[in-house]
C-alpha atoms as a PDB file:
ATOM      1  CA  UNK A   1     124.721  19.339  79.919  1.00  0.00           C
ATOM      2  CA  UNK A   2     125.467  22.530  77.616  1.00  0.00           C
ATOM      3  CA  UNK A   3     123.615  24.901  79.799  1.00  0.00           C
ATOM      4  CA  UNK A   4     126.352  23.744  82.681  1.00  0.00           C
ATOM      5  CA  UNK A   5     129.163  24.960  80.687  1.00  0.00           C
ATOM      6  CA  UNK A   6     127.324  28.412  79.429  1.00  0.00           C
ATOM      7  CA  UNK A   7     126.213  28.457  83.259  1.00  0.00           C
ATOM      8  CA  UNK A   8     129.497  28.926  84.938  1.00  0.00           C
ATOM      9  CA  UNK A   9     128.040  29.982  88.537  1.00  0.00           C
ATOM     10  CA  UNK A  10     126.352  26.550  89.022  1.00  0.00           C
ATOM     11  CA  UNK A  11     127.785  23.347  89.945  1.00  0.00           C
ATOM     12  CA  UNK A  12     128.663  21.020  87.691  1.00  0.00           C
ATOM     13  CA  UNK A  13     128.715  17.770  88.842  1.00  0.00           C
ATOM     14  CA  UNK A  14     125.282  16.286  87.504  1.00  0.00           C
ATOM     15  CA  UNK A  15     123.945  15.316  90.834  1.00  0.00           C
ATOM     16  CA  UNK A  16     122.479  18.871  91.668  1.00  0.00           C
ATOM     17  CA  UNK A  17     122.614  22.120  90.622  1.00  0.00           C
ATOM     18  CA  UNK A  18     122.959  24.516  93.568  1.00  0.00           C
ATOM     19  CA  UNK A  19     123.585  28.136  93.155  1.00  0.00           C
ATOM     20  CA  UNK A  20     127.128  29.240  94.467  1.00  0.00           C
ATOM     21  CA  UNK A  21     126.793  32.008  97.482  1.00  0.00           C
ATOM     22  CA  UNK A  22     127.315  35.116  95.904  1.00  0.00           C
ATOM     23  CA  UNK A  23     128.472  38.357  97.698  1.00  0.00           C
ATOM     24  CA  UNK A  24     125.434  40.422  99.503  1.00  0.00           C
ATOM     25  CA  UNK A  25     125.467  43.643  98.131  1.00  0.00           C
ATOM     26  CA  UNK A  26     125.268  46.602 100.438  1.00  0.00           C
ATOM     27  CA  UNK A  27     122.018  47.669  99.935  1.00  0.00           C
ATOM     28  CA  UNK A  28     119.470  50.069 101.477  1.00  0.00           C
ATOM     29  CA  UNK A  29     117.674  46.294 102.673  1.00  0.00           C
ATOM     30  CA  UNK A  30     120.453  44.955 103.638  1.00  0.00           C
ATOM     31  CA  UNK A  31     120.908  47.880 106.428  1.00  0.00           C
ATOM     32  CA  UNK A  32     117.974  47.016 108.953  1.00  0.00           C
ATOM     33  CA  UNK A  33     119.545  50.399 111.510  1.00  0.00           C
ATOM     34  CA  UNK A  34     118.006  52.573 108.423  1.00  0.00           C
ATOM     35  CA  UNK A  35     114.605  51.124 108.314  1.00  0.00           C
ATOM     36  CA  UNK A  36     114.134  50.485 112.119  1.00  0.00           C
ATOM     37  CA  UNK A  37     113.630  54.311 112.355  1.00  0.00           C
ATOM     38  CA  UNK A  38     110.902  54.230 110.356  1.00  0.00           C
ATOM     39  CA  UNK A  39     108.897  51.280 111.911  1.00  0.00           C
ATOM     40  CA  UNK A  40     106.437  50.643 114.082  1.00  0.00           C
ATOM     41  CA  UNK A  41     106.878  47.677 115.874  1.00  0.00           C
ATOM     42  CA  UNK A  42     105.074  46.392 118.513  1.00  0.00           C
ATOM     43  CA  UNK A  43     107.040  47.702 121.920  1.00  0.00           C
ATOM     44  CA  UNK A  44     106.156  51.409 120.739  1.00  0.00           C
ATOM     45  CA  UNK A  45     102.181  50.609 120.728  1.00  0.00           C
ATOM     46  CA  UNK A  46      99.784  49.857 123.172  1.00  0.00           C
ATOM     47  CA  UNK A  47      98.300  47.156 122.560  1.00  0.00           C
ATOM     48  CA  UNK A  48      96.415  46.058 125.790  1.00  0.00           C
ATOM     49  CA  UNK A  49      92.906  47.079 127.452  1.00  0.00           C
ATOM     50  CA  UNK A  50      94.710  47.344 130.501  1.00  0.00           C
ATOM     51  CA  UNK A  51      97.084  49.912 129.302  1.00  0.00           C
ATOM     52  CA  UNK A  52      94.362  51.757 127.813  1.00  0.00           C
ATOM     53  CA  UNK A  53      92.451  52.153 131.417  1.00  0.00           C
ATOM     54  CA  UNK A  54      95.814  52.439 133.000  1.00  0.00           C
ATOM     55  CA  UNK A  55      96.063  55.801 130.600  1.00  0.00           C
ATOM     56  CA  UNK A  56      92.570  56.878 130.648  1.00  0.00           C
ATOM     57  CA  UNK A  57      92.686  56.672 135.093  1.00  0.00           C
ATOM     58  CA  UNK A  58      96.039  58.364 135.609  1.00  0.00           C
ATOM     59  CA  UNK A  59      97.136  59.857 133.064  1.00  0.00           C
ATOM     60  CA  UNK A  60      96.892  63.518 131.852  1.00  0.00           C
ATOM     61  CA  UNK A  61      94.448  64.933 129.585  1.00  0.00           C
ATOM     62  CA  UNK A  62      95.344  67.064 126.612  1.00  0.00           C
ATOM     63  CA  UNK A  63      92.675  68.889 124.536  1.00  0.00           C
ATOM     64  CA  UNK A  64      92.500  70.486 121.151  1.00  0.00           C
ATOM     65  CA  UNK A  65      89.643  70.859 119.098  1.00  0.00           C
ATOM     66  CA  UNK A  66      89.901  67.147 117.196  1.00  0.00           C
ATOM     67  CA  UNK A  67      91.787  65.253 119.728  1.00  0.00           C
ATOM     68  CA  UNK A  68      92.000  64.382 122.949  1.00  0.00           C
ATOM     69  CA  UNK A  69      95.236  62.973 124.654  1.00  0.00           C
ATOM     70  CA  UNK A  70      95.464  61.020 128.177  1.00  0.00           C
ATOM     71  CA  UNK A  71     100.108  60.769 128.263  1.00  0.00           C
ATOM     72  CA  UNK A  72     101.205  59.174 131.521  1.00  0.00           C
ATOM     73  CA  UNK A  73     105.516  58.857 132.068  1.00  0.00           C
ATOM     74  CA  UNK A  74     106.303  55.141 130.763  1.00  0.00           C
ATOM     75  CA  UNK A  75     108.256  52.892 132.300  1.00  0.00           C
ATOM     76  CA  UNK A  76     109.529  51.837 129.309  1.00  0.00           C
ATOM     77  CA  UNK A  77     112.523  52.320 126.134  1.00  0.00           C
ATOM     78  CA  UNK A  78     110.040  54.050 124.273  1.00  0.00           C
ATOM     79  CA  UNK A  79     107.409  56.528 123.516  1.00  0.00           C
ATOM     80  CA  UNK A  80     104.057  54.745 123.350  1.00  0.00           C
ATOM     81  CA  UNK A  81     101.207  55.401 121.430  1.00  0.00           C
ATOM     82  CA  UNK A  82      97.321  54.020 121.123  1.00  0.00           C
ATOM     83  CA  UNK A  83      95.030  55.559 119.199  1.00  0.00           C
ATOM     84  CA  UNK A  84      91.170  55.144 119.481  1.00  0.00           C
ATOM     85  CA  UNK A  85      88.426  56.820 117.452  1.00  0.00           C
ATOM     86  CA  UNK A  86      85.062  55.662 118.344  1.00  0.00           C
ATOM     87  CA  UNK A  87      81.921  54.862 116.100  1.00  0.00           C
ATOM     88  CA  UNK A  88      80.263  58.291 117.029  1.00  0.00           C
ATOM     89  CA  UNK A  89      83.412  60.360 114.541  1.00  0.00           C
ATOM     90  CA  UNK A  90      82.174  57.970 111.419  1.00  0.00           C
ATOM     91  CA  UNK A  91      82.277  54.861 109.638  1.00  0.00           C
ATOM     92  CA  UNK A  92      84.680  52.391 109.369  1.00  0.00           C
ATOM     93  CA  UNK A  93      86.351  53.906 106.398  1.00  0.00           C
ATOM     94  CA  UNK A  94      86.695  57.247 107.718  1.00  0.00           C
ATOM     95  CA  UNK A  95      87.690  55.948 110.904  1.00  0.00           C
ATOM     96  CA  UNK A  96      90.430  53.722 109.445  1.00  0.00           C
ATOM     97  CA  UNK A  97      91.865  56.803 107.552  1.00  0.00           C
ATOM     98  CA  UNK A  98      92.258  58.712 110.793  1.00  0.00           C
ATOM     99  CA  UNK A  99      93.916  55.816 112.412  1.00  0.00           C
ATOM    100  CA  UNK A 100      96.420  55.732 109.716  1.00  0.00           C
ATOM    101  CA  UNK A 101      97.440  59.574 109.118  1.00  0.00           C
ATOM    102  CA  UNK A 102      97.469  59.311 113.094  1.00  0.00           C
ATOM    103  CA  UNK A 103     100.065  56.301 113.005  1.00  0.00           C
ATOM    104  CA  UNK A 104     101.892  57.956 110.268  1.00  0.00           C
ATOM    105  CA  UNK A 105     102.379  60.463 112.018  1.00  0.00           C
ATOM    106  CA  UNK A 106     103.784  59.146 114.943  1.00  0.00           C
ATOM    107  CA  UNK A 107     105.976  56.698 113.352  1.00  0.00           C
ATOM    108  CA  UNK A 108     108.161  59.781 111.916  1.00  0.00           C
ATOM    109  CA  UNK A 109     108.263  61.227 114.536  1.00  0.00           C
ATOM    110  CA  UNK A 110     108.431  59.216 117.176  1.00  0.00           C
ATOM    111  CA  UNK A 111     112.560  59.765 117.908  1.00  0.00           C
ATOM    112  CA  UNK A 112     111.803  63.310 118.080  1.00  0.00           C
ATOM    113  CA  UNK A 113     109.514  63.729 121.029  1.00  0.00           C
ATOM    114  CA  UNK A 114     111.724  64.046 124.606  1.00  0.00           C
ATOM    115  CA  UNK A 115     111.387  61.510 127.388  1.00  0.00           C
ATOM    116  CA  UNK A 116     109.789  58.339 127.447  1.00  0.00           C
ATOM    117  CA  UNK A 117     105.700  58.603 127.502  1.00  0.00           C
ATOM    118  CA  UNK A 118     102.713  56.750 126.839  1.00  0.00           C
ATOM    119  CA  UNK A 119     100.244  57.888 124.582  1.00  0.00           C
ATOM    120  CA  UNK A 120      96.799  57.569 123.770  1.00  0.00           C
ATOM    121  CA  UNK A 121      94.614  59.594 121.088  1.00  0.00           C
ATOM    122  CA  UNK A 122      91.522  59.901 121.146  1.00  0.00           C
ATOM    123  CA  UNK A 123      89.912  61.171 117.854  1.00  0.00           C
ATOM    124  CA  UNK A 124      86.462  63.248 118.199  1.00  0.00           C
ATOM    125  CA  UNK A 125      83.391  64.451 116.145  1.00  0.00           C
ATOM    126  CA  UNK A 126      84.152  66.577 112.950  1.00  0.00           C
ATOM    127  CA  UNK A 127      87.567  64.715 112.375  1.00  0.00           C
ATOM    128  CA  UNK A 128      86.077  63.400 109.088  1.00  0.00           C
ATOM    129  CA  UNK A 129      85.629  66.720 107.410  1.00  0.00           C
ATOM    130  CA  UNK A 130      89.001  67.574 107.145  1.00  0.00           C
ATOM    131  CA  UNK A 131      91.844  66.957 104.623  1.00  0.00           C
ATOM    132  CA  UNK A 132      94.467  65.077 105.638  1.00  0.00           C
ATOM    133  CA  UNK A 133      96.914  68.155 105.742  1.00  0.00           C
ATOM    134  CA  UNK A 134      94.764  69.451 107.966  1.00  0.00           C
ATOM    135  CA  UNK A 135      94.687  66.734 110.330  1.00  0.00           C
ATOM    136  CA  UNK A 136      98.504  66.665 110.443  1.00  0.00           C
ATOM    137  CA  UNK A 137      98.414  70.409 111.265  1.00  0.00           C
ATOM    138  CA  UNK A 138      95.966  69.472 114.151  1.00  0.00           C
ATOM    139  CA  UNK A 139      98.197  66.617 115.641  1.00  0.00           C
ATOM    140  CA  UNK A 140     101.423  69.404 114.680  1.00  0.00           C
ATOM    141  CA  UNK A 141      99.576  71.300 117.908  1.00  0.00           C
ATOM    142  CA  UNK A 142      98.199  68.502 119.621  1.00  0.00           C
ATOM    143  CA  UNK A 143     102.287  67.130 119.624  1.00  0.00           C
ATOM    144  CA  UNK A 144     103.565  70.565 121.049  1.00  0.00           C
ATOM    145  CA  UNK A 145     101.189  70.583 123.648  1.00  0.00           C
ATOM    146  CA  UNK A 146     102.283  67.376 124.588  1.00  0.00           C
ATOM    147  CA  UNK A 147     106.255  67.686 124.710  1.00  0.00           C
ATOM    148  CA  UNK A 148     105.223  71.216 126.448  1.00  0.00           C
ATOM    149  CA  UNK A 149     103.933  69.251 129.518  1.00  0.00           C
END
């Protein structure tokens, strides 16, 4: 039992050897306030065909050249959002990048649009040709129409 007494933050009495608690330190991990901001949990998406058609029936339609947005007042905490890009913008790969500069998007700045709306983009034709800078300066105007209404 040498390592024991080189060891002095385990316990020493044969039977087991159980790390002490040690002190958490305040870390950036530790702090879940910090990295809630940046999520994107599950109450801020929509997540259910019935929300969709919901959106699609009453709510308002936005157009810019790349997207398409149907926003509708929520009832909820939060600003919404559901994003769909069909099978006629590209493949699967190029529709899965869209989806996640789209989401990116959103989840940054999702405390910084006013009131409490849901969301849905739609992504059209001739979204795969562009960079991705250039699809954040598209959803840049898409996003001022939208707080403009």
């Amino acid at each position: 039992m040498v390592f024991l007494k080189e060891c002095p933050h385990l316990v020493a009495d044969g039977s087991s050897m159980q790390e002490e608690p040690r002190e958490e330190k305040n870390s950036l991990f530790n702090n879940r306030n910090l990295l809630d901001n940046f999520s994107l949990p599950k109450d801020v998406r929509l997540l259910k065909r019935g929300q969709f058609l919901t959106l699609s029936k009453q709510g308002q339609k936005i157009y810019t050249g790349y997207f398409i947005a149907a926003v509708l007042q929520g009832a909820g905490r939060y600003n919404r959002i559901g994003i769909t890009v069909s099978k006629k913008v590209g493949n699967a790969v190029a529709r899965n990048r869209i989806k996640r500069i789209i989401r990116e998007y959103f989840r940054h700045r999702k405390n910084s649009i006013p009131g409490t709306r849901d969301i849905n983009i739609i992504g059209r034709k001739g979204l795969t040709t562009l960079s991705n800078r250039q699809i954040i300066e598209k959803l840049n105007k898409l996003f001022t129409k939208i707080t403009a209404t």
